[in-house]
PDB file of N, CA and C in Angstrom:
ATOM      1  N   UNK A   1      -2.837  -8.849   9.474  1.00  0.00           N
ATOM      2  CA  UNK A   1      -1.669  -8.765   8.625  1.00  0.00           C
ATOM      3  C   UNK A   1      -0.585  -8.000   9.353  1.00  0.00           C
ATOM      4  N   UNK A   2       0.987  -8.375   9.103  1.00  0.00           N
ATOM      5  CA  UNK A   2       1.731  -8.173   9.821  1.00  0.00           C
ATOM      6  C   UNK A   2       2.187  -6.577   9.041  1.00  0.00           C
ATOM      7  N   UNK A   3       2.998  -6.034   8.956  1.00  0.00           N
ATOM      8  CA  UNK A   3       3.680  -4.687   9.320  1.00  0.00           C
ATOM      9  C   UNK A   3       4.310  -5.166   7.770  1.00  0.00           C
ATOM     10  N   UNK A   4       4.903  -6.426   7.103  1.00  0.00           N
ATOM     11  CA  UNK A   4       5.362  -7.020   6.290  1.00  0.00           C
ATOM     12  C   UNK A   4       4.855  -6.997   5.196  1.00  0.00           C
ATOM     13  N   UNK A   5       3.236  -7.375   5.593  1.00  0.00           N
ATOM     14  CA  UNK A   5       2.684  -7.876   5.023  1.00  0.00           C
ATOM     15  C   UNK A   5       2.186  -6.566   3.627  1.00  0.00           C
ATOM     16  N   UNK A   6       2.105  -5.475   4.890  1.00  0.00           N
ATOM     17  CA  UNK A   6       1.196  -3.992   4.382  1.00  0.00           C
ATOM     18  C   UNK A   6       2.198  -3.834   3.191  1.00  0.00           C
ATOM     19  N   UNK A   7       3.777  -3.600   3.678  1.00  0.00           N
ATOM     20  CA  UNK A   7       4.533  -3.518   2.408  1.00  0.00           C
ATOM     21  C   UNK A   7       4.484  -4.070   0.840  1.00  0.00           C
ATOM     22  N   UNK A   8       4.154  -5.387   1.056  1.00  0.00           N
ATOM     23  CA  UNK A   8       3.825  -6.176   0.228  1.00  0.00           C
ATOM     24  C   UNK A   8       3.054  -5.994  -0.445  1.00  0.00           C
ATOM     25  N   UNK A   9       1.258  -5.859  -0.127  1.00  0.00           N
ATOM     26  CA  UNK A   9       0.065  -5.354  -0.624  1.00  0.00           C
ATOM     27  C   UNK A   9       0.485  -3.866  -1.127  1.00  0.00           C
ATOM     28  N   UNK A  10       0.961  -3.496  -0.992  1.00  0.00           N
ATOM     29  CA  UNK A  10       1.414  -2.177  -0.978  1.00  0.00           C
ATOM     30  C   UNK A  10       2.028  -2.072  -2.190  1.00  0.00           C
ATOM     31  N   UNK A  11       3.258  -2.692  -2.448  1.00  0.00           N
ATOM     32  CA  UNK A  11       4.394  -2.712  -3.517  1.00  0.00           C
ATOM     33  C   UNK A  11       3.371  -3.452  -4.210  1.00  0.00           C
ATOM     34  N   UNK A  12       2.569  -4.387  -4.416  1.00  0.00           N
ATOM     35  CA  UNK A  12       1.837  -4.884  -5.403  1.00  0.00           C
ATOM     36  C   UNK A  12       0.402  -4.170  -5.536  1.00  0.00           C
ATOM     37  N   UNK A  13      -0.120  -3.340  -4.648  1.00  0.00           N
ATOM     38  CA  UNK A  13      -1.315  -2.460  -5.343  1.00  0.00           C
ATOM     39  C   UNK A  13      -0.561  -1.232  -6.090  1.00  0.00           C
ATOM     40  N   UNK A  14       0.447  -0.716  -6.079  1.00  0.00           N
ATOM     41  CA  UNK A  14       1.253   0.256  -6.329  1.00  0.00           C
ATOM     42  C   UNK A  14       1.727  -0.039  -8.286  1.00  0.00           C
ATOM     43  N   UNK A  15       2.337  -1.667  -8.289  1.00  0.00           N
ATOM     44  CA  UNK A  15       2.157  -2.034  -9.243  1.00  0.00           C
ATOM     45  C   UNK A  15       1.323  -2.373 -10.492  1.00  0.00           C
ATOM     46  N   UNK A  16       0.651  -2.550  -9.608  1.00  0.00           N
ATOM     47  CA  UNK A  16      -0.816  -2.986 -10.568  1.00  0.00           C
ATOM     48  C   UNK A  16      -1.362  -1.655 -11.290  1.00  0.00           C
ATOM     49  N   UNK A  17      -1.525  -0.786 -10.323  1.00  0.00           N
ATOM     50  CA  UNK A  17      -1.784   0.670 -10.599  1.00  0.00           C
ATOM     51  C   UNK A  17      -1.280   1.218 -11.380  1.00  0.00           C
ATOM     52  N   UNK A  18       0.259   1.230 -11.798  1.00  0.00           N
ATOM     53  CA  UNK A  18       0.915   1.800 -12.588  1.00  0.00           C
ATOM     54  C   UNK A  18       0.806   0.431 -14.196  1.00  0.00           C
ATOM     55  N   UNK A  19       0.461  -0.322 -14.040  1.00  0.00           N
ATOM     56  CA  UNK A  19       0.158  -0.666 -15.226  1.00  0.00           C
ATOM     57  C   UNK A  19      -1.382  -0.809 -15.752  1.00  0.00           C
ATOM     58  N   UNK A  20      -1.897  -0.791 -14.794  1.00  0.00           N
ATOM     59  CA  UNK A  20      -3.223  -0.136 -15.179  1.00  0.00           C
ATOM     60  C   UNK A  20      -3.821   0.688 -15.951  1.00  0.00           C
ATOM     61  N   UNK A  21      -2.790   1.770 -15.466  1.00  0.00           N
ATOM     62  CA  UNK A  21      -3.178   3.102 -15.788  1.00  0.00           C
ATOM     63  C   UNK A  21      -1.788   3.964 -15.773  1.00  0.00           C
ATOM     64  N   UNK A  22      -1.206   3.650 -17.339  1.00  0.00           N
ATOM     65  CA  UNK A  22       0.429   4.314 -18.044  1.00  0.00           C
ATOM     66  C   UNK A  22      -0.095   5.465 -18.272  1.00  0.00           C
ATOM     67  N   UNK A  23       1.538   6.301 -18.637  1.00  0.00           N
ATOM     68  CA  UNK A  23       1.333   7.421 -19.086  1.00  0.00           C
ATOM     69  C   UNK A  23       2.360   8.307 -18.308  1.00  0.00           C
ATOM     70  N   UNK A  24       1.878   9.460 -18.350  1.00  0.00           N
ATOM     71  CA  UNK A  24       3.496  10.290 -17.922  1.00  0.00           C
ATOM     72  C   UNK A  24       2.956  10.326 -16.521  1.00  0.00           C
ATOM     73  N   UNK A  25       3.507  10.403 -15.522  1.00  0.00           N
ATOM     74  CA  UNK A  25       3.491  10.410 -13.872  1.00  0.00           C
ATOM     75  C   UNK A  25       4.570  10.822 -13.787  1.00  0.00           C
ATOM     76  N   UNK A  26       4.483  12.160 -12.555  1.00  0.00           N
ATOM     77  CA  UNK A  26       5.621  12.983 -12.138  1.00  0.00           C
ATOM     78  C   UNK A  26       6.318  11.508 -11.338  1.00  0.00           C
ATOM     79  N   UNK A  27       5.838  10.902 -10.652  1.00  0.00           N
ATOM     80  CA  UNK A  27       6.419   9.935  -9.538  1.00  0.00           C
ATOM     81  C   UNK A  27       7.075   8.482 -10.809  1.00  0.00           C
ATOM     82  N   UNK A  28       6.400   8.162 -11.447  1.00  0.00           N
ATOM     83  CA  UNK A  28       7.086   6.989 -11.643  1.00  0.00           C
ATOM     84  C   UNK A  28       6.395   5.459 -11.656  1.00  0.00           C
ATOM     85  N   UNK A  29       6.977   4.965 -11.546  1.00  0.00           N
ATOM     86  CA  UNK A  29       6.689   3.426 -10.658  1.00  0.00           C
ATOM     87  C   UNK A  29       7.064   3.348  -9.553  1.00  0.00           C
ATOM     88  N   UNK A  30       7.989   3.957  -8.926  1.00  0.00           N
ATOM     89  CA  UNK A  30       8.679   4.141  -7.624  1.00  0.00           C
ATOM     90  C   UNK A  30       7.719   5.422  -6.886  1.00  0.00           C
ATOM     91  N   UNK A  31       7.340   6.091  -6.980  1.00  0.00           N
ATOM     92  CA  UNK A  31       6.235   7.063  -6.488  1.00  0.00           C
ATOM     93  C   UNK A  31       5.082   6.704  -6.344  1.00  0.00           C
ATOM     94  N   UNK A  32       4.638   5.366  -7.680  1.00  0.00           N
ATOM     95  CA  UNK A  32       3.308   4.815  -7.451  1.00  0.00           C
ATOM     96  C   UNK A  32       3.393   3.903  -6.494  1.00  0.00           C
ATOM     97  N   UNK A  33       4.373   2.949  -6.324  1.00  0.00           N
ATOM     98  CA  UNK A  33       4.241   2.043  -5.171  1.00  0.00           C
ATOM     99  C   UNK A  33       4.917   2.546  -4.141  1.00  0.00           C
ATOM    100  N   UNK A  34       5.165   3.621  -3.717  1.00  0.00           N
ATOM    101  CA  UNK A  34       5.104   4.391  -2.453  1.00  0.00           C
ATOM    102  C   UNK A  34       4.093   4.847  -1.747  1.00  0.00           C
ATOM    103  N   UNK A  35       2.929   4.797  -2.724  1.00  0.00           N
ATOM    104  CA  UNK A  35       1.477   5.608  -2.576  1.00  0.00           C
ATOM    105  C   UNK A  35       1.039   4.686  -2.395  1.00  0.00           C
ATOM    106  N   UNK A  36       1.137   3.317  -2.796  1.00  0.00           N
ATOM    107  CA  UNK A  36       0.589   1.624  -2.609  1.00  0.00           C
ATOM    108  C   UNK A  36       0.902   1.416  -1.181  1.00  0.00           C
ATOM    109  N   UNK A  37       2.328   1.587  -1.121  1.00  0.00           N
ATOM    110  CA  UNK A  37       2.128   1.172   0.353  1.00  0.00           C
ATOM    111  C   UNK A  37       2.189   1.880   1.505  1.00  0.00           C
ATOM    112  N   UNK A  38       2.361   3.484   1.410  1.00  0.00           N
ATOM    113  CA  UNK A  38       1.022   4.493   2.224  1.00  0.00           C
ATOM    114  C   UNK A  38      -0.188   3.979   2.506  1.00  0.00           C
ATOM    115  N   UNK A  39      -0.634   3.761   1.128  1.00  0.00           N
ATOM    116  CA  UNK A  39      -1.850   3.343   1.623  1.00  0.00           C
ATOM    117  C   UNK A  39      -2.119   1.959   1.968  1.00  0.00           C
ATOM    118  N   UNK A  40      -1.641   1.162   2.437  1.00  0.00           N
ATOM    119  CA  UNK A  40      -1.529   0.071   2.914  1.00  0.00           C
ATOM    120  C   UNK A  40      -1.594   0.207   4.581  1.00  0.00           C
ATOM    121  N   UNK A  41      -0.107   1.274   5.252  1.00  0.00           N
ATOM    122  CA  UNK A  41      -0.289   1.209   5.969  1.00  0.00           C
ATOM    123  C   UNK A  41      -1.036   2.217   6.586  1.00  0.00           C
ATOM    124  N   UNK A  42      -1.770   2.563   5.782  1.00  0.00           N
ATOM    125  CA  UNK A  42      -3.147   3.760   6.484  1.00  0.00           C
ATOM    126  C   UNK A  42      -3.872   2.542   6.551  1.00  0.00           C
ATOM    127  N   UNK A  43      -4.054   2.044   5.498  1.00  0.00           N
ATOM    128  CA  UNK A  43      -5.401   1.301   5.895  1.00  0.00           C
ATOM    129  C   UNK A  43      -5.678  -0.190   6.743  1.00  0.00           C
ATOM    130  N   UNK A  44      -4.118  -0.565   6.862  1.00  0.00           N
ATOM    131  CA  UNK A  44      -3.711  -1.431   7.851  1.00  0.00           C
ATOM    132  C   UNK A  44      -4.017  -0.365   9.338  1.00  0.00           C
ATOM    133  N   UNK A  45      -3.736   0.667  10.036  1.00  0.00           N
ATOM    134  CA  UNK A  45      -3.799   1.329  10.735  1.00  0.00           C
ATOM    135  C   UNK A  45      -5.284   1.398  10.900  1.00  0.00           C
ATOM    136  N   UNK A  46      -5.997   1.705  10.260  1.00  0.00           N
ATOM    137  CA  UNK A  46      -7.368   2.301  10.145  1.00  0.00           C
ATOM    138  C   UNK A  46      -8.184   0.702  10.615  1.00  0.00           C
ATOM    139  N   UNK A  47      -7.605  -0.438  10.501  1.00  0.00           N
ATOM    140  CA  UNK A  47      -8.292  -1.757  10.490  1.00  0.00           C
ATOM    141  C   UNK A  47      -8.070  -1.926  11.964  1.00  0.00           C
ATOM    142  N   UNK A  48      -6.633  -1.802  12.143  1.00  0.00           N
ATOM    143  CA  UNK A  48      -6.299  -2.390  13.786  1.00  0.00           C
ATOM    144  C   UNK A  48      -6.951  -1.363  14.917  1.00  0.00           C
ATOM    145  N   UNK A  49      -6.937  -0.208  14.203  1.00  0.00           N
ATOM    146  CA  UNK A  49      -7.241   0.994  15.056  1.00  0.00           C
ATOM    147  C   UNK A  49      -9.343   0.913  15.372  1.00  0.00           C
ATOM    148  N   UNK A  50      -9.732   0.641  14.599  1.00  0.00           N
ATOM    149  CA  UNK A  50     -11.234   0.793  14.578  1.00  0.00           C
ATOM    150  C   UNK A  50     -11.854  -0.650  14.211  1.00  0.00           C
ATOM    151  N   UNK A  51     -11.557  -1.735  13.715  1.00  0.00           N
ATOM    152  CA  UNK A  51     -12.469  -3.072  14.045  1.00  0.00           C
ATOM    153  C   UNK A  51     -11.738  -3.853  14.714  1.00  0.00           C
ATOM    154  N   UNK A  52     -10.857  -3.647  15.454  1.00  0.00           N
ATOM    155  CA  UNK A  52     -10.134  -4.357  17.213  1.00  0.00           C
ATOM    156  C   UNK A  52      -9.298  -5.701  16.307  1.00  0.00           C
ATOM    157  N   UNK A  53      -8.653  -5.086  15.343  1.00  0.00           N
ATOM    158  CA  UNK A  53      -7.656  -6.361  14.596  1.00  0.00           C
ATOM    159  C   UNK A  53      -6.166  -6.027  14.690  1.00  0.00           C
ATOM    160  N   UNK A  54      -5.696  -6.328  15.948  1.00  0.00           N
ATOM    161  CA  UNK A  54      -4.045  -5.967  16.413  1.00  0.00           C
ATOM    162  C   UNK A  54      -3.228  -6.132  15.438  1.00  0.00           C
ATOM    163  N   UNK A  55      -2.211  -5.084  15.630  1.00  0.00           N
ATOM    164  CA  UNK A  55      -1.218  -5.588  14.446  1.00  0.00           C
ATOM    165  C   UNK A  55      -0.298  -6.794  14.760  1.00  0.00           C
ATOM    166  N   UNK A  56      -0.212  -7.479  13.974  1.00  0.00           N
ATOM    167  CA  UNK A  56       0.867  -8.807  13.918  1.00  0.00           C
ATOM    168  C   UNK A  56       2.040  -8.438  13.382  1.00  0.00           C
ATOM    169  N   UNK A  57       2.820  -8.292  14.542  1.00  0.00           N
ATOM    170  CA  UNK A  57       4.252  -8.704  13.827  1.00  0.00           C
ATOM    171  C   UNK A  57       5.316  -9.866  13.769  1.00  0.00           C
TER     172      UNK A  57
END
């Protein structure tokens, strides 16, 4: 997955999350899918970095 892509998964695990699971959040929806796609590109990083899957851009 490209650099694009992480954003994407990202802004949509971020989403999902926040309707998942409402309620008061210091961050928001905009704080939750910031944390979506942190962790996207950690775990995009963590993929290319340790099972030999280059990043595509």
């Amino acid at each position: 997955m490209g650099i694009v892509s992480w954003i994407i998964l990202g802004l949509l695990a971020g989403g999902i999350a926040k309707v998942l699971l409402p309620g008061r959040d210091p961050g928001g929806l905009i704080g939750t899918t910031l944390i979506g796609v942190a962790g996207a590109f950690i775990g995009g990083w963590l993929s290319a970095k340790f099972l030999d899957k280059p990043i595509q851009t």
